[in-house]
C-alpha atoms as a PDB file:
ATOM      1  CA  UNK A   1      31.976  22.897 -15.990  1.00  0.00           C
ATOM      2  CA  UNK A   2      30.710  24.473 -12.705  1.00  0.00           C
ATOM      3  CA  UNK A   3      28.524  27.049 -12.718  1.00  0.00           C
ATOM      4  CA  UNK A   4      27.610  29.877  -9.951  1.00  0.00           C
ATOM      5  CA  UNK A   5      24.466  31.342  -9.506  1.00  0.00           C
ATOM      6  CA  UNK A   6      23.994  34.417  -6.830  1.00  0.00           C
ATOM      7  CA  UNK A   7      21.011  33.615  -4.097  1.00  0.00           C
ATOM      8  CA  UNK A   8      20.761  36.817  -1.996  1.00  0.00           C
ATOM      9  CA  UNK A   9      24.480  37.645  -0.877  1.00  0.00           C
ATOM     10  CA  UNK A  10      26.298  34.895  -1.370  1.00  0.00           C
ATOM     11  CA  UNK A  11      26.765  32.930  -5.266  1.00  0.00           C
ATOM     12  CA  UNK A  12      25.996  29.071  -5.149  1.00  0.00           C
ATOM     13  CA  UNK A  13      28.090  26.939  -7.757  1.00  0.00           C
ATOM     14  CA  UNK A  14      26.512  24.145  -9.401  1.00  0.00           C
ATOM     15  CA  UNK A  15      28.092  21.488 -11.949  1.00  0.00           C
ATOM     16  CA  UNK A  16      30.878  19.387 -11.592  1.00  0.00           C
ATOM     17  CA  UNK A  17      34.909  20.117 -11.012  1.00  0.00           C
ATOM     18  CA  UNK A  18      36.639  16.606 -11.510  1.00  0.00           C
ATOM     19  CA  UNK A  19      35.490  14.130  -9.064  1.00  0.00           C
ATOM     20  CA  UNK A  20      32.589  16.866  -7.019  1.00  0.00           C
ATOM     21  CA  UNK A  21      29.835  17.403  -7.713  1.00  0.00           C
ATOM     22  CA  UNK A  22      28.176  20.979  -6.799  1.00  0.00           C
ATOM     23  CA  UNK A  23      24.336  21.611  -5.927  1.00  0.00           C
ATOM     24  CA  UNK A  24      22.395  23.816  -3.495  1.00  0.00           C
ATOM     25  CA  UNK A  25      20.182  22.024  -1.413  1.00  0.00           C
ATOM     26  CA  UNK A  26      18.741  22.982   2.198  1.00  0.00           C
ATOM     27  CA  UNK A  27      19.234  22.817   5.437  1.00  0.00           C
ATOM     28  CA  UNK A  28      16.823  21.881   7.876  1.00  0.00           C
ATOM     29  CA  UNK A  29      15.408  25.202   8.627  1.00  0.00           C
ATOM     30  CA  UNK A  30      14.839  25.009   4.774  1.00  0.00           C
ATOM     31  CA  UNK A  31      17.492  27.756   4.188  1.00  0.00           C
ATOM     32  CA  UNK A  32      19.679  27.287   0.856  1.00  0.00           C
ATOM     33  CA  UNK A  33      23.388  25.629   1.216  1.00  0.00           C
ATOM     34  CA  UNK A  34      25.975  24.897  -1.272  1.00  0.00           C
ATOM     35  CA  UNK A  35      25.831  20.822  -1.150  1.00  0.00           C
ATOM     36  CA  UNK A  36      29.249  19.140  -2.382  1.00  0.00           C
ATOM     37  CA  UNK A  37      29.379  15.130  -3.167  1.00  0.00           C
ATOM     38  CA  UNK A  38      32.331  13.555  -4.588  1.00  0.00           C
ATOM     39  CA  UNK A  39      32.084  10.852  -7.141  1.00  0.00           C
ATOM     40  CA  UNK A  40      33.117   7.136  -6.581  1.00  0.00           C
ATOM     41  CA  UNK A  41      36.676   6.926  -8.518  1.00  0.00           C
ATOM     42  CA  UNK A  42      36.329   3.305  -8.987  1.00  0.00           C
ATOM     43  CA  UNK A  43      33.037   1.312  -8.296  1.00  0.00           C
ATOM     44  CA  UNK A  44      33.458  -2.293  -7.316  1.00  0.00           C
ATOM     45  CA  UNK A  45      31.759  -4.599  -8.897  1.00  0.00           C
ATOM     46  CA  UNK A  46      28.745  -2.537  -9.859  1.00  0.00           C
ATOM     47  CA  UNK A  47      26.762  -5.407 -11.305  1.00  0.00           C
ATOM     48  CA  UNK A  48      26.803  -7.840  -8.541  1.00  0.00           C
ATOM     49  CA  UNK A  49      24.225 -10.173  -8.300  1.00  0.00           C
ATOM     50  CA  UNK A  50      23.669  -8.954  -4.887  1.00  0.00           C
ATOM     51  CA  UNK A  51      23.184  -5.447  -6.359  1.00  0.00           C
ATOM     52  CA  UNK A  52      20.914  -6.897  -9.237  1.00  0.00           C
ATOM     53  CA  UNK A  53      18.808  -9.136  -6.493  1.00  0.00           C
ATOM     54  CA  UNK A  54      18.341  -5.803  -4.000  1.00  0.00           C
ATOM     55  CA  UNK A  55      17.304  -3.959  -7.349  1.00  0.00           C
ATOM     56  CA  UNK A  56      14.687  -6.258  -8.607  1.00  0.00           C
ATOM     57  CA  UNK A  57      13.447  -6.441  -4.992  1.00  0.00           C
ATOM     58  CA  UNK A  58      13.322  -2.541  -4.880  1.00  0.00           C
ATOM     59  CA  UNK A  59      11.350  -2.683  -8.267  1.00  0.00           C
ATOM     60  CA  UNK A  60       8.667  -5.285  -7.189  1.00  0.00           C
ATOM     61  CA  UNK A  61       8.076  -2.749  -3.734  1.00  0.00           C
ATOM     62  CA  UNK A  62       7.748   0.463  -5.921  1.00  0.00           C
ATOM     63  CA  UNK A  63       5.136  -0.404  -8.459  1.00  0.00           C
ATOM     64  CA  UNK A  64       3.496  -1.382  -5.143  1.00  0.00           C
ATOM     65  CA  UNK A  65       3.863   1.966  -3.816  1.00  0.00           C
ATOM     66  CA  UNK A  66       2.315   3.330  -7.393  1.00  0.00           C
ATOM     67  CA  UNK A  67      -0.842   0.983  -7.147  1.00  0.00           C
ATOM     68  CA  UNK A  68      -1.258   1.419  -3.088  1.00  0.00           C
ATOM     69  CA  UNK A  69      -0.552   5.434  -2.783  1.00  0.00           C
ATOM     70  CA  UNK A  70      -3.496   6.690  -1.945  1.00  0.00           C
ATOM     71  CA  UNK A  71      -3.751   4.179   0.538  1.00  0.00           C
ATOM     72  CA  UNK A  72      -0.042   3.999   2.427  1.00  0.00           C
ATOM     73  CA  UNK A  73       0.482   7.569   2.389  1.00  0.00           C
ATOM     74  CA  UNK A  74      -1.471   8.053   6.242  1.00  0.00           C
ATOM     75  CA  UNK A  75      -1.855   4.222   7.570  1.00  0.00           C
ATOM     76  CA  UNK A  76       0.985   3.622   9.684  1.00  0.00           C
ATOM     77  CA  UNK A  77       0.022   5.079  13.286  1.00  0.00           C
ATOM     78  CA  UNK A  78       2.974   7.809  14.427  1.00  0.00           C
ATOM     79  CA  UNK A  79       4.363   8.598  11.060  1.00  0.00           C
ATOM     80  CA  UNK A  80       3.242  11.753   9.433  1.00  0.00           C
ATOM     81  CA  UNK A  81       0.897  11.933   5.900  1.00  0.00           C
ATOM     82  CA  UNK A  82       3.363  11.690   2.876  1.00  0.00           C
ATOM     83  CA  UNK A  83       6.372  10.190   2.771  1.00  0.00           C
ATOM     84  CA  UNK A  84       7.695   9.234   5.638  1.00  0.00           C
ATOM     85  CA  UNK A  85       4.555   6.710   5.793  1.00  0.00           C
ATOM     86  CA  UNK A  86       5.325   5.743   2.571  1.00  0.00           C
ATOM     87  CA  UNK A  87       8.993   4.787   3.401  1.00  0.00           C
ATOM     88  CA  UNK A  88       7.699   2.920   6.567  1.00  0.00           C
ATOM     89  CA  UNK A  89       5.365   0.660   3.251  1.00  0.00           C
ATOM     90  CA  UNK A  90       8.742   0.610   1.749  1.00  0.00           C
ATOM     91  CA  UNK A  91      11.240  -0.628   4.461  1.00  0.00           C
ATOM     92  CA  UNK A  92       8.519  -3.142   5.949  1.00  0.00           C
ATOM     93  CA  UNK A  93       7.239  -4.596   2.858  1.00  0.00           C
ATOM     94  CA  UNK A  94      11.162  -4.759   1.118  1.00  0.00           C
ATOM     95  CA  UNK A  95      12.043  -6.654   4.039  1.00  0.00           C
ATOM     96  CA  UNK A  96       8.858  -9.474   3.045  1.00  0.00           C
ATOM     97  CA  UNK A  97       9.925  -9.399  -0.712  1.00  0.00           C
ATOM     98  CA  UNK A  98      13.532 -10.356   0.242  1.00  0.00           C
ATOM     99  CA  UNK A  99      12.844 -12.790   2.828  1.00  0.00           C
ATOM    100  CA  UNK A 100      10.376 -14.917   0.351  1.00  0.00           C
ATOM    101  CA  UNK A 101      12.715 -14.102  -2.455  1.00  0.00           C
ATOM    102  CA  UNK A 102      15.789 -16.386  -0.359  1.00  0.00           C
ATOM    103  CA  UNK A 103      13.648 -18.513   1.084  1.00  0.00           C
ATOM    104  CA  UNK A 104      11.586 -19.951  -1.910  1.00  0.00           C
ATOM    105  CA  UNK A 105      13.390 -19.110  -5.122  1.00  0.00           C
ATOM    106  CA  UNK A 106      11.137 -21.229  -6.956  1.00  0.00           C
ATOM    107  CA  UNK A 107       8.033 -21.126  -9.219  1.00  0.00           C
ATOM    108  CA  UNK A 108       5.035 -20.396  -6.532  1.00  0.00           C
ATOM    109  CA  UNK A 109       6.765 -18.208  -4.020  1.00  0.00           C
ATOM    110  CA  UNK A 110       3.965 -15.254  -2.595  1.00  0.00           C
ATOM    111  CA  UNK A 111       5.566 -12.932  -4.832  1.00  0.00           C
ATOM    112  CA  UNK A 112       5.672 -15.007  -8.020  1.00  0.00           C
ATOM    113  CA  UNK A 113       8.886 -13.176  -8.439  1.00  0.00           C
ATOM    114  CA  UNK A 114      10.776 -16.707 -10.395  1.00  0.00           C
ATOM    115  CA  UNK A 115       9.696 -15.575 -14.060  1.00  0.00           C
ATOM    116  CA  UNK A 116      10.028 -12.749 -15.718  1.00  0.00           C
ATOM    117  CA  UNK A 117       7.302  -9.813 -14.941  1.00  0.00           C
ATOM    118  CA  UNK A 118       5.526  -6.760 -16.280  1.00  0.00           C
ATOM    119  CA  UNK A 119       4.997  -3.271 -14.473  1.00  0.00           C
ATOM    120  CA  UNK A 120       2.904  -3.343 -12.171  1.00  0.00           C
ATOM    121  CA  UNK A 121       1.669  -4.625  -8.670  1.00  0.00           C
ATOM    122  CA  UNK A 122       2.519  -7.859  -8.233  1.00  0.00           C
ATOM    123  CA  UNK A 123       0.272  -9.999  -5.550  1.00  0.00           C
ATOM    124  CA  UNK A 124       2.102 -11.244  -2.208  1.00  0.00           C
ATOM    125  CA  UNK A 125       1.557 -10.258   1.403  1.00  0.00           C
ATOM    126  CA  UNK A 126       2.005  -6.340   1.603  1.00  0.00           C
ATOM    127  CA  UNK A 127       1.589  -4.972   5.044  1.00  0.00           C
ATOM    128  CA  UNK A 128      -0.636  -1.800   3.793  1.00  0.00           C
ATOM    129  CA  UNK A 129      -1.372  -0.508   8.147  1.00  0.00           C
ATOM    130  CA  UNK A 130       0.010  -0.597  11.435  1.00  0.00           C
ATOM    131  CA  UNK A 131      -1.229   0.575  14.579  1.00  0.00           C
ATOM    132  CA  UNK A 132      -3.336   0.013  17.466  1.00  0.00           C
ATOM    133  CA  UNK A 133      -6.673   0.237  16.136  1.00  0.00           C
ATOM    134  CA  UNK A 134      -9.265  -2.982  16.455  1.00  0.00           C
ATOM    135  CA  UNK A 135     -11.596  -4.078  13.742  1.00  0.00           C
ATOM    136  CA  UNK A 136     -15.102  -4.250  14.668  1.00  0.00           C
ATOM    137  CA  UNK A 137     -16.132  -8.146  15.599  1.00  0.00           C
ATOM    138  CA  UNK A 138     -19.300  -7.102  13.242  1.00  0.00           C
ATOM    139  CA  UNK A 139     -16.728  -6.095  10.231  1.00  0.00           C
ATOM    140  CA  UNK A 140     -15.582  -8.720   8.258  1.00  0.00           C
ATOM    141  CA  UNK A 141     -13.341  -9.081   4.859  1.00  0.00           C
ATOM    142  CA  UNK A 142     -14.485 -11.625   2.142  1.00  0.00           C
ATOM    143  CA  UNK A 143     -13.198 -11.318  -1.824  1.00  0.00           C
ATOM    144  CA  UNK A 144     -13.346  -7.800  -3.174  1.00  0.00           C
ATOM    145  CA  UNK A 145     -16.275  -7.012  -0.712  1.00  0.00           C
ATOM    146  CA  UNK A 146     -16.734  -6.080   3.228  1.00  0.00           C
ATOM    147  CA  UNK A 147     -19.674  -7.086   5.334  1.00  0.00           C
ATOM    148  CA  UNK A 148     -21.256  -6.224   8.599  1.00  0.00           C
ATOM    149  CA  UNK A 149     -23.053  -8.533  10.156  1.00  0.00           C
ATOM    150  CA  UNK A 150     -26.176  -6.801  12.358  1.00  0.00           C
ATOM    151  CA  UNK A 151     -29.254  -8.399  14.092  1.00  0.00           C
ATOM    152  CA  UNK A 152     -32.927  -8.151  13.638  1.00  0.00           C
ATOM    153  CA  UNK A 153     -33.069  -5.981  16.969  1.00  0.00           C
ATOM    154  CA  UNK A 154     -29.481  -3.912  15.905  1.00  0.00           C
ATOM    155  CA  UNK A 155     -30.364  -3.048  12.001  1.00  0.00           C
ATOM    156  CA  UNK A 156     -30.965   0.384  12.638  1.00  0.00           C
ATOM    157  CA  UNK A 157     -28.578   3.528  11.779  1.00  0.00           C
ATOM    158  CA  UNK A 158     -27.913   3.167  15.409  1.00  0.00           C
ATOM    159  CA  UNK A 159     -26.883  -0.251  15.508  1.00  0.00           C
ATOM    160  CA  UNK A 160     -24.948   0.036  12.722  1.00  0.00           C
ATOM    161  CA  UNK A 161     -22.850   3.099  14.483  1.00  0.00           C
ATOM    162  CA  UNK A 162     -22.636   0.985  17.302  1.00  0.00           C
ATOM    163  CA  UNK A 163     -21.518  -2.117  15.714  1.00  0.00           C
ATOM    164  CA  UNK A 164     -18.534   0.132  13.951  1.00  0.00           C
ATOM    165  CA  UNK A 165     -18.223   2.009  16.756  1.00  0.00           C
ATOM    166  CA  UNK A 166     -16.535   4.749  14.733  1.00  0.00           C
ATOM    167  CA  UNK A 167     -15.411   8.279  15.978  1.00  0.00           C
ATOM    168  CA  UNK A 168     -17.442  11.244  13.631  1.00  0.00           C
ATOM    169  CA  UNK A 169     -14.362  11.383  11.445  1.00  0.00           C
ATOM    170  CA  UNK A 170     -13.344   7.673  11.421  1.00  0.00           C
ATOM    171  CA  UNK A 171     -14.224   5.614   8.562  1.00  0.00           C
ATOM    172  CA  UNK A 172     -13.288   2.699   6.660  1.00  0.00           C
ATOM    173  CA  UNK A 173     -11.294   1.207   3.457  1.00  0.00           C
ATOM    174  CA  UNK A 174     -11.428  -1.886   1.588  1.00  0.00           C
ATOM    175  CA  UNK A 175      -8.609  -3.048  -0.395  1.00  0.00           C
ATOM    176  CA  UNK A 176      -8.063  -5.521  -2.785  1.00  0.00           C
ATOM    177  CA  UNK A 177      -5.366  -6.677  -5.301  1.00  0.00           C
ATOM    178  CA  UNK A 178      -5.961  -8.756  -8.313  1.00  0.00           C
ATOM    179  CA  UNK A 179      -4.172 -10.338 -11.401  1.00  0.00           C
ATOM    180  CA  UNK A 180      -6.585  -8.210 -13.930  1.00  0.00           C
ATOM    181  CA  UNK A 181      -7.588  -5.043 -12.010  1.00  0.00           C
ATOM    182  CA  UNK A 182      -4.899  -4.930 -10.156  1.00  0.00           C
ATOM    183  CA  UNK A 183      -5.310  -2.531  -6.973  1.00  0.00           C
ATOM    184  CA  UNK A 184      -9.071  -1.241  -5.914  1.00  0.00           C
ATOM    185  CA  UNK A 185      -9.935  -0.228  -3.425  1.00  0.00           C
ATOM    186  CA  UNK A 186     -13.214   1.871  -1.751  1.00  0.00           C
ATOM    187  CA  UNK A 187     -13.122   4.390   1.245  1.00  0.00           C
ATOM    188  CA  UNK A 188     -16.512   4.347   2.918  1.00  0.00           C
ATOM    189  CA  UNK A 189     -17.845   6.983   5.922  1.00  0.00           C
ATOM    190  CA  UNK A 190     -21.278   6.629   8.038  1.00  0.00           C
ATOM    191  CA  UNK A 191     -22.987   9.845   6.302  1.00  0.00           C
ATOM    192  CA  UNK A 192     -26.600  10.120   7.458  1.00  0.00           C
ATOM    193  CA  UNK A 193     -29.159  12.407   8.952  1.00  0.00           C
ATOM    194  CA  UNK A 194     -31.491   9.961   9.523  1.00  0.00           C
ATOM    195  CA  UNK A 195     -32.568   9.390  13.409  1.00  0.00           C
ATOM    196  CA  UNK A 196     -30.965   6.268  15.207  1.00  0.00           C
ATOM    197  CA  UNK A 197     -34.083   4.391  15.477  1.00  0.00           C
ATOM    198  CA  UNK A 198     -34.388   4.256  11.798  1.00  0.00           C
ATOM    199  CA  UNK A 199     -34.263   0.656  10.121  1.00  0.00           C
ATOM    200  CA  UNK A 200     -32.191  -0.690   7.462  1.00  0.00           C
ATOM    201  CA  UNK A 201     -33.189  -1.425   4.789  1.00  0.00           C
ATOM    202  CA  UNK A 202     -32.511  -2.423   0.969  1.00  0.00           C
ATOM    203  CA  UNK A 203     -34.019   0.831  -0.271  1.00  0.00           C
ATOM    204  CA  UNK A 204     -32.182   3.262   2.254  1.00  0.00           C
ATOM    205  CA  UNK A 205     -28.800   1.642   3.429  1.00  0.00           C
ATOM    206  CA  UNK A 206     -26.916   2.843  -0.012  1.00  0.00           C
ATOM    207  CA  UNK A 207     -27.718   6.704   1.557  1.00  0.00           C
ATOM    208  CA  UNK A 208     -26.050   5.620   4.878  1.00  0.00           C
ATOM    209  CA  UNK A 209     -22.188   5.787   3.672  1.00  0.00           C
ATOM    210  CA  UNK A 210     -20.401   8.260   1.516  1.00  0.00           C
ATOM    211  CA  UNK A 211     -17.673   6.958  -0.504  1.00  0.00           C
ATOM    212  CA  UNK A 212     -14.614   7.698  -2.454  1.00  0.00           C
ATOM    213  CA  UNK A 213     -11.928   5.621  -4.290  1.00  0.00           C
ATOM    214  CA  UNK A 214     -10.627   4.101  -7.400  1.00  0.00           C
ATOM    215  CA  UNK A 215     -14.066   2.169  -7.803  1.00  0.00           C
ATOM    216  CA  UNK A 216     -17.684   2.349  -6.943  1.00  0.00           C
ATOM    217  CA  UNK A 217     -18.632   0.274  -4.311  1.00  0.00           C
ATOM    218  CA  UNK A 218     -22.187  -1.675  -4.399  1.00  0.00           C
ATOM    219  CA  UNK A 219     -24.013  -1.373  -1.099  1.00  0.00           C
ATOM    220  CA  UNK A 220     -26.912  -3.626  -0.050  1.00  0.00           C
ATOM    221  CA  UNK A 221     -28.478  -5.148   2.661  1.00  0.00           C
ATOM    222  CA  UNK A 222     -30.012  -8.748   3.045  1.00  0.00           C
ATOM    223  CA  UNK A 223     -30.775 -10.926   6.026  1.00  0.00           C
ATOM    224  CA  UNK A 224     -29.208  -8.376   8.351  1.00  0.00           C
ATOM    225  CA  UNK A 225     -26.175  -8.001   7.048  1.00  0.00           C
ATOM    226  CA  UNK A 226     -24.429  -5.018   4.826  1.00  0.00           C
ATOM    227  CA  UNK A 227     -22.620  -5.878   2.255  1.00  0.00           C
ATOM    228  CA  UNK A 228     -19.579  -3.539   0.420  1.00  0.00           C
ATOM    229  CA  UNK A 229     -18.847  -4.908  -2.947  1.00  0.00           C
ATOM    230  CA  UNK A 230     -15.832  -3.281  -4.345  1.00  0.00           C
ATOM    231  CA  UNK A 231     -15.737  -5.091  -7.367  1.00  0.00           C
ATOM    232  CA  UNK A 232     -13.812  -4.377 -10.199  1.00  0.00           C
ATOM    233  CA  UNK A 233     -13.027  -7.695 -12.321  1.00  0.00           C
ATOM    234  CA  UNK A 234     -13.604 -11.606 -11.771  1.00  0.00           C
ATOM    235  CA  UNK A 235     -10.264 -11.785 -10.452  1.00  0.00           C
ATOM    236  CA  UNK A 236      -8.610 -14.697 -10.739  1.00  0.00           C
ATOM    237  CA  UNK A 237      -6.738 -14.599  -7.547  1.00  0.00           C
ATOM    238  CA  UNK A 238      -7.197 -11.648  -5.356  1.00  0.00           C
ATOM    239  CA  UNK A 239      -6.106 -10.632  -1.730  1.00  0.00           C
ATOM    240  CA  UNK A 240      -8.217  -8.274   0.073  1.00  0.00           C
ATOM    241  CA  UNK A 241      -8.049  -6.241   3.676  1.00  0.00           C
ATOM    242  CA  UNK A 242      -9.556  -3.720   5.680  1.00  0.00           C
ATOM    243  CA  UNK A 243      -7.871  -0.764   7.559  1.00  0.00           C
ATOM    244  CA  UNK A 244      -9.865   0.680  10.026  1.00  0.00           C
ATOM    245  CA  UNK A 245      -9.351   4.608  10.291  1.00  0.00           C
ATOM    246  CA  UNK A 246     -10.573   6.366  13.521  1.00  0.00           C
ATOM    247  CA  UNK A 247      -9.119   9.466  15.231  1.00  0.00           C
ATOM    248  CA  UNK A 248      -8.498   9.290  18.837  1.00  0.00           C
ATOM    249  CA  UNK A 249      -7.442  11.857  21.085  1.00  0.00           C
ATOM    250  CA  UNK A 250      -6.266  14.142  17.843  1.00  0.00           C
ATOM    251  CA  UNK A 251      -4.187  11.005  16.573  1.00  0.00           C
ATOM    252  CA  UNK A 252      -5.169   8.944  13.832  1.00  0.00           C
ATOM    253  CA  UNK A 253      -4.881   4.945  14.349  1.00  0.00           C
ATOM    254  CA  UNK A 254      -5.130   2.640  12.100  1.00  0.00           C
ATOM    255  CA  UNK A 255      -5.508  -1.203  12.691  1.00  0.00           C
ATOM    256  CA  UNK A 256      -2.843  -4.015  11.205  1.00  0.00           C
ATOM    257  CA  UNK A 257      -3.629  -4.780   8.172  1.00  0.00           C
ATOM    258  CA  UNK A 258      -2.062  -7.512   5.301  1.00  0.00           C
ATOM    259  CA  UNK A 259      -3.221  -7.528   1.938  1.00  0.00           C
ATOM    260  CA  UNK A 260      -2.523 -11.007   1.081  1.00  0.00           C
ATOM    261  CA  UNK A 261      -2.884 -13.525  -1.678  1.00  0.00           C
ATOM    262  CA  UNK A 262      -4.943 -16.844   0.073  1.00  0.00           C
ATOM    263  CA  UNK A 263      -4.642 -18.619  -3.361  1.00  0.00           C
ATOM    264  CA  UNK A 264      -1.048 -19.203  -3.498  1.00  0.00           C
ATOM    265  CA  UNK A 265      -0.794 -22.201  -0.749  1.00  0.00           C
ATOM    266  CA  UNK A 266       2.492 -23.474   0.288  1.00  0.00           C
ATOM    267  CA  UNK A 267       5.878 -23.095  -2.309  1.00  0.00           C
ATOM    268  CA  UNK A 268       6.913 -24.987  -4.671  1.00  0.00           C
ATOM    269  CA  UNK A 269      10.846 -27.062  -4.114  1.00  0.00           C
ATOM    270  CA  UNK A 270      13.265 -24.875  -3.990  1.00  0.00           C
ATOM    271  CA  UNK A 271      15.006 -24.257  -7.067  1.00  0.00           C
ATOM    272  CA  UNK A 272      17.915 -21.646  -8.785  1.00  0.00           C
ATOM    273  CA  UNK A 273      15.429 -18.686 -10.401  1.00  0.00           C
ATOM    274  CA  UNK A 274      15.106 -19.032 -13.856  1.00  0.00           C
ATOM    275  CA  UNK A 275      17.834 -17.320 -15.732  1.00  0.00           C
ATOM    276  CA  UNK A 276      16.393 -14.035 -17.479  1.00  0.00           C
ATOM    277  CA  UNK A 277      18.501 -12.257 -19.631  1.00  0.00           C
ATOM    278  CA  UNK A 278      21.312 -15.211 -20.744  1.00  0.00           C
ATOM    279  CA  UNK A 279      23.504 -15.315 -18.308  1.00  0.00           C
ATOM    280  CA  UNK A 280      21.506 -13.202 -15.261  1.00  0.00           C
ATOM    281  CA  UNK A 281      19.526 -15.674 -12.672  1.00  0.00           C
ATOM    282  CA  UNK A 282      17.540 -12.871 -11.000  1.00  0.00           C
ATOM    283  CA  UNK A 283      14.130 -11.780 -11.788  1.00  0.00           C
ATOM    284  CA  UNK A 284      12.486  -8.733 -12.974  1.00  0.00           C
ATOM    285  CA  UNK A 285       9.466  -6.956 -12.354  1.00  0.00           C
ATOM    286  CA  UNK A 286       9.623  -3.477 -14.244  1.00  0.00           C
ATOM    287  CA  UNK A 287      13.116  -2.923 -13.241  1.00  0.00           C
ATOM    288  CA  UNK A 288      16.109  -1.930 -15.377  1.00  0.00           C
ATOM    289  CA  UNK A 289      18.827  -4.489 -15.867  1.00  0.00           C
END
C-alpha cells in the first residue's frame, strides 16, 4: 500500500499500487521528484545461463572493487574521484573476466574462475590505471616490492627527485595481489628537508618518503639502488604494479597500469566448467545462485 509523505508543498507517494512502484528520487539539480517504475509482469527466463554466467562475472569484478578501493577510486585520468572511476574499474575489467571466461573455460584460465570460489579477490589481469602518465626508466616493479635504480654520482636526494621526476604533489603506489594476503598495497611520497646534495644512504633513505596504505613498506638502500618492500605474506603467486600519480597542469594523470598474475602461463584445453551446484555449469566466486 502506497504511502504519501508531504516535502515542502507538494506530498510524494511511496510504496507500491499493483504493478508501480513509487519513490522520490532527484533530479539533476538534486531537487526531489516523485520517481514511478513499473514492475516486469512476466520475466523470461530469469535463470538463464546467460544471466547466471554475467552474474558470476559481476561477482568476481566486485570483490575486486572491495580489495582495490582505495586504489581505483582516482586512477583513471578524466574521470572524477568516486564512482564514476570506479565504474570505469568495473566496465574495463568485466569486459577481461568475460573474455577469459569464453575463451578458456577450463582449469588454469587467468581468473581461475572453473572451480568453485570463496569471497574475495581473485588473481587475473585487472587493469587498476589509465592515462598518459610515464613510469620513470629508474622505477621498476619486482614481487611485492619497487626499486629505483640510481648511480654512484645520482644517489643523492637530488638524484633521486630527478630520477622520479615527480611534481611536489605526485607520488607513487605499489600494488600487489596474492593468494594469502590478498590485496596490499603502499602509497609512497618524496618527503624531505634535506638539501639536494645530500647522499643516500642506509641510515637516512627510510626519512626520504612518507607513506600510507594497507601495509608498511620496508625501505632500504644497497648498491645504489632503493628498494620498497611491501610485503605482506610469502605469497604463493602474486601480481604486482605500479601507478604513477603526478599532477599536471591542475589534472591528475596516472600511467597504465595491469596488476597481473605472471605465474599462471598459458591455459589449460578447453573444457565445459565444472558443474557447481548439480545441474548449474557456471562458476561462483561469492555470488548468489
Amino acid at each position: 500500500m502506497a504511502k504519501s509523505k508531504t516535502g515542502g508543498s507538494r506530498a510524494y507517494i511511496r510504496g507500491r499500487i499493483g504493478s508501480d512502484v513509487y519513490s522520490v528520487g532527484k533530479d539533476g539539480k538534486g531537487q526531489r521528484q516523485q520517481v514511478v517504475r513499473s514492475l516486469a509482469e512476466q520475466v523470461s527466463n530469469p535463470r538463464s545461463l546467460a544471466q547466471m554466467f554475467g552474474r558470476m562475472i559481476m561477482s568476481t569484478v566486485m570483490q575486486a572493487v572491495s580489495a582495490l578501493q582505495p586504489i581505483i577510486d582516482h586512477s583513471f585520468d578524466g574521470f572524477p574521484v568516486g564512482q564514476p572511476s570506479i565504474s570505469e574499474f568495473i566496465r574495463r575489467n568485466y569486459a577481461l573476466v568475460k573474455a577469459d571466461a569464453i575463451a578458456h573455460p577450463a582449469d588454469g584460465n587467468k581468473f581461475r574462475l572453473s572451480e568453485y570460489q570463496e569471497k574475495g579477490i581473485q588473481l587475473g589481469g585487472y587493469v587498476i590505471a589509465a592515462g598518459s602518465a610515464v613510469v620513470p626508466a629508474a622505477l621498476t616493479v619486482g614481487q611485492q616490492r619497487l626499486e629505483i635504480a640510481l648511480t654512484a654520482a645520482t644517489a643523492t636526494v637530488g638524484g633521486l627527485k630527478a630520477a622520479l621526476g615527480l611534481s611536489a604533489d605526485g607520488y607513487i603506489t605499489g600494488v600487489s595481489v596474492g593468494d594469502k594476503s590478498g590485496a596490499t598495497f603502499v602509497r609512497v611520497k618524496l618527503s624531505t628537508a634535506l638539501a639536494d646534495d645530500t647522499a643516500i644512504t642506509a641510515d637516512n633513505v627510510a626519512s626520504l618518503f612518507s607513506q600510507e596504505g594497507n601495509v608498511t613498506a620496508t625501505i632500504s638502500f644497497a648498491s645504489n639502488k632503493i628498494t620498497i618492500l611491501f610485503y605482506s605474506e610469502d605469497d604463493t603467486y602474486s601480481g604486482s604494479t605500479v601507478i604513477v600519480s603526478d599532477k599536471v597542469d591542475g589534472a591528475w594523470v596516472h600511467n597504465n597500469a595491469v596488476i597481473d598474475d605472471t605465474d599462471v602461463v598459458g591455459h589449460a584445453a578447453d573444457a565445459v566448467l565444472p558443474t557447481y551446484p548439480t545441474g548449474t555449469a557456471q562458476f561462483l566466486n561469492g555470488g548468489d545462485l
